[in-house]
Protein backbone atom coordinates (compact mmCIF):
# COMPACT_ATOMS: atom_id res chain seq x y z
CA UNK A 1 137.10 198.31 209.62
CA UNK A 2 140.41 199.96 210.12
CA UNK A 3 142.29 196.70 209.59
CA UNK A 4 140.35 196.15 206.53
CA UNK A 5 141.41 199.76 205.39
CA UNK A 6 145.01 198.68 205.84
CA UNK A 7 144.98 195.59 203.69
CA UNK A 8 143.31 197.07 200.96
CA UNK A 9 145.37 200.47 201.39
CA UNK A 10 148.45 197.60 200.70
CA UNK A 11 147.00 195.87 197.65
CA UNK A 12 145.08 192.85 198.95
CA UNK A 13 141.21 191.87 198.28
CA UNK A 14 139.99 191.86 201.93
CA UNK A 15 136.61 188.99 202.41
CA UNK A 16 135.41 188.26 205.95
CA UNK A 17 134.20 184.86 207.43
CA UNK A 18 130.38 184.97 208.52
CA UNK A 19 129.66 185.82 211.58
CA UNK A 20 128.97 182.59 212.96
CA UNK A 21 132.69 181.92 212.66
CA UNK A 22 134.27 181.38 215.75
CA UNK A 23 137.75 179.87 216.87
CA UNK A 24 136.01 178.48 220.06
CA UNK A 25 138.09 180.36 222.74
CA UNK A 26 135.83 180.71 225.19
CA UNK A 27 134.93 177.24 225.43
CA UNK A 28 138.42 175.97 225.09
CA UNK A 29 139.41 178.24 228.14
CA UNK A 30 136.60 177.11 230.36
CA UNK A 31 137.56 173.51 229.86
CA UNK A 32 134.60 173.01 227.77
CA UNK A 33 136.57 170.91 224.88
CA UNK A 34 133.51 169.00 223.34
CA UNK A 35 131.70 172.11 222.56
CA UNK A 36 135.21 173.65 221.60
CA UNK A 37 135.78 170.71 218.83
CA UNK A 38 132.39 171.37 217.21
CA UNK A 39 132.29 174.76 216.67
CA UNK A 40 136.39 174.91 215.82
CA UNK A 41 135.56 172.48 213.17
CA UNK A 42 132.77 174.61 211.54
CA UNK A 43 135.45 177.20 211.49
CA UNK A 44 138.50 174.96 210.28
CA UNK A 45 135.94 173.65 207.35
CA UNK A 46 135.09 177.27 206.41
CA UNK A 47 138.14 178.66 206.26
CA UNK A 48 139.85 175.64 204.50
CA UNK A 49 137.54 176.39 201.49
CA UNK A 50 139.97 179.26 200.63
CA UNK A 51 142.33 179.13 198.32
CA UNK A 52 145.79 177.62 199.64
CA UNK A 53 147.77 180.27 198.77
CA UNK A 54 145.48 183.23 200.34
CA UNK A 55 146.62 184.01 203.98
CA UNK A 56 144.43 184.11 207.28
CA UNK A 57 144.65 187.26 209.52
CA UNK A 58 144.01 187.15 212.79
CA UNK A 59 142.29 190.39 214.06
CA UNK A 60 142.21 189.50 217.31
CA UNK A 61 145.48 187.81 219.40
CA UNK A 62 143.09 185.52 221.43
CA UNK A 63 141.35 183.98 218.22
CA UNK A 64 144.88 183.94 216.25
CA UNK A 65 146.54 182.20 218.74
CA UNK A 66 143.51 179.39 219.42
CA UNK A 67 143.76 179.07 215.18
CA UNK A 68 147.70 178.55 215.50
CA UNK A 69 148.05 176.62 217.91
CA UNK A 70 145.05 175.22 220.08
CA UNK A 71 143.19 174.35 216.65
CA UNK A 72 145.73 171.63 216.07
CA UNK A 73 146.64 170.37 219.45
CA UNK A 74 142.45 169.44 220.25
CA UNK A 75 141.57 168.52 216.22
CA UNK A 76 144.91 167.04 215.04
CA UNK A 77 144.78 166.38 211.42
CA UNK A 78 145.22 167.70 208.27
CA UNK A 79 143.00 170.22 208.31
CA UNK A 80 143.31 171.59 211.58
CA UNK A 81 147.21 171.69 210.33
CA UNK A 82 146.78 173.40 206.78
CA UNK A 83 144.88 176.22 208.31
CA UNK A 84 147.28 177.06 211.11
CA UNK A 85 149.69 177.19 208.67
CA UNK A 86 148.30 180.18 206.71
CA UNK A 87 146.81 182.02 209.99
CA UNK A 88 148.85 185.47 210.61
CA UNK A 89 148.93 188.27 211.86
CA UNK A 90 148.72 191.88 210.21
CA UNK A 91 152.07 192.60 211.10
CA UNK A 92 153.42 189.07 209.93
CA UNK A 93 151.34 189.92 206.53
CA UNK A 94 152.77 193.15 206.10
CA UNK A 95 155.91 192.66 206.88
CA UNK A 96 156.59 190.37 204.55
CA UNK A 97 154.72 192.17 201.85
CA UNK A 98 157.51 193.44 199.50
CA UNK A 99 156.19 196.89 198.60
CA UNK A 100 154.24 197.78 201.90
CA UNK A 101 156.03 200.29 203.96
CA UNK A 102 154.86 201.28 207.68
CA UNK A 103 153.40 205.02 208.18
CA UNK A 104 155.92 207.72 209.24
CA UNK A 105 155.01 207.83 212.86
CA UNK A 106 157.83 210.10 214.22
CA UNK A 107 156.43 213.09 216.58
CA UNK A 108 153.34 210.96 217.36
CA UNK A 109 152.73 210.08 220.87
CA UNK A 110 151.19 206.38 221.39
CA UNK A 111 150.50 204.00 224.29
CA UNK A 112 150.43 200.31 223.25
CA UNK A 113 148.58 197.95 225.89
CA UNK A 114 150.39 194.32 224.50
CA UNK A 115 147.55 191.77 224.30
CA UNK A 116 148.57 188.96 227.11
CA UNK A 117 147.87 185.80 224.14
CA UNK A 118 149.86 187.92 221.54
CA UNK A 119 152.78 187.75 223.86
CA UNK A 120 152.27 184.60 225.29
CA UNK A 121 151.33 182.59 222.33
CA UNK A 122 152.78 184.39 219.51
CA UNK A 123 155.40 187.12 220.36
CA UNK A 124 155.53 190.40 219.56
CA UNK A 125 158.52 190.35 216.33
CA UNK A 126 157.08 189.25 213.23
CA UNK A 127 160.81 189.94 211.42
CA UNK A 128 162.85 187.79 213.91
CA UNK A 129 165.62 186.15 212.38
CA UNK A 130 165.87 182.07 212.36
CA UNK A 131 169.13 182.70 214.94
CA UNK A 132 166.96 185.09 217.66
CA UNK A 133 164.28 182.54 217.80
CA UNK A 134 166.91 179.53 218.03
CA UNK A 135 168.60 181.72 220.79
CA UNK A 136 164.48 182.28 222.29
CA UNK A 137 163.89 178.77 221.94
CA UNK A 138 166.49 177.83 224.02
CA UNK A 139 166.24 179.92 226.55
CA UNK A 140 162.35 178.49 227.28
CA UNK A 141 160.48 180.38 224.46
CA UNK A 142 158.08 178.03 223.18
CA UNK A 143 156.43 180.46 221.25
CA UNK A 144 159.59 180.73 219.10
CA UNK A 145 160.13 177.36 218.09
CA UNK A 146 156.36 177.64 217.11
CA UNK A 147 157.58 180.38 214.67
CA UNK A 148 160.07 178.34 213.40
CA UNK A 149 158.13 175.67 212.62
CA UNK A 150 155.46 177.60 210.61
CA UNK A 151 158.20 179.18 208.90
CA UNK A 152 159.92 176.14 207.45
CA UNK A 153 157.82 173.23 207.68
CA UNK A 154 156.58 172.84 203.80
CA UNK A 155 160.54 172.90 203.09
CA UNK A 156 161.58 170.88 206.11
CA UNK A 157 159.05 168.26 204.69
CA UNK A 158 160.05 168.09 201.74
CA UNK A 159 163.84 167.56 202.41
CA UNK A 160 163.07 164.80 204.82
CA UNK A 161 161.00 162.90 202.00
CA UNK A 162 163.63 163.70 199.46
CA UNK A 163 166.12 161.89 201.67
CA UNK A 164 164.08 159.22 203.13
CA UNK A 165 162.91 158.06 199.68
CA UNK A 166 166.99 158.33 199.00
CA UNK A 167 167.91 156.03 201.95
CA UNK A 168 165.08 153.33 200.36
């Protein structure tokens, strides 16, 4: 409820998947992978029947990260890929929301627990510039060349067919 609160606090029309919509963590963790390809491609099919241009938040690290990234390695495919592609995370959304600004939070006391796939999987800085996650990347992040390839993979595509039909 809070996170709903949030987005529509910031402008957006907030709609919520059924119930029965699941990113199929548990049985992807517990090697179960048959089970995990039915029921993550109930979820892929539902959510692909949003508009292209309306994103995905994540509420939960676990089930983000399975959407992002686990979604496409067991169901490769075009479907699999063009909802990964619009899966984020509130933070991702917000910050790149051009009239959202975070809550003035100074003199308030807080203890964050990270979330273990959030770091893993995703990182923790949605506003990381293209050089820090280069710099990440090389260093053994996998996460961050993850990020970079979310963030410029429509463009990347479309240069490479731009030159590739030029080279024809």
């Amino acid at each position: 409820k809070a996170m709903v609160r949030v987005l529509e606090h910031a402008g957006f029309r907030v709609s919520l998947t059924s119930r029965d919509t699941c990113c199929a963590l548990t049985w992807i963790s517990t090697g179960q992978l048959d089970g995990a390809k039915r029921i993550l491609s109930r979820a892929l099919a539902a959510l692909d029947r949003t508009p292209d241009d309306v994103p995905i938040v994540g509420i939960e690290p676990s089930c983000t990260a399975a959407l992002r990234h686990d979604a496409v390695r067991l169901l490769p495919g075009t479907t699999a890929g063009r909802v990964a592609s619009r899966v984020v995370t509130l933070a991702e959304l917000l910050s790149r929301h051009p009239t959202w600004t975070p809550p003035d939070l100074r003199g308030t006391e807080l203890v964050a627990q990270p979330h273990c796939h959030h770091h893993a999987v995703m990182g923790w800085d949605a506003e990381s510039s293209d050089e820090e996650l280069m710099l990440g990347y090389r260093d053994g992040d996998a996460a961050a060349f993850d990020v970079l390839y979310a963030r410029h993979k429509g463009g990347g595509y479309r240069y490479l067919q731009r030159q590739c039909r030029n080279a024809a």
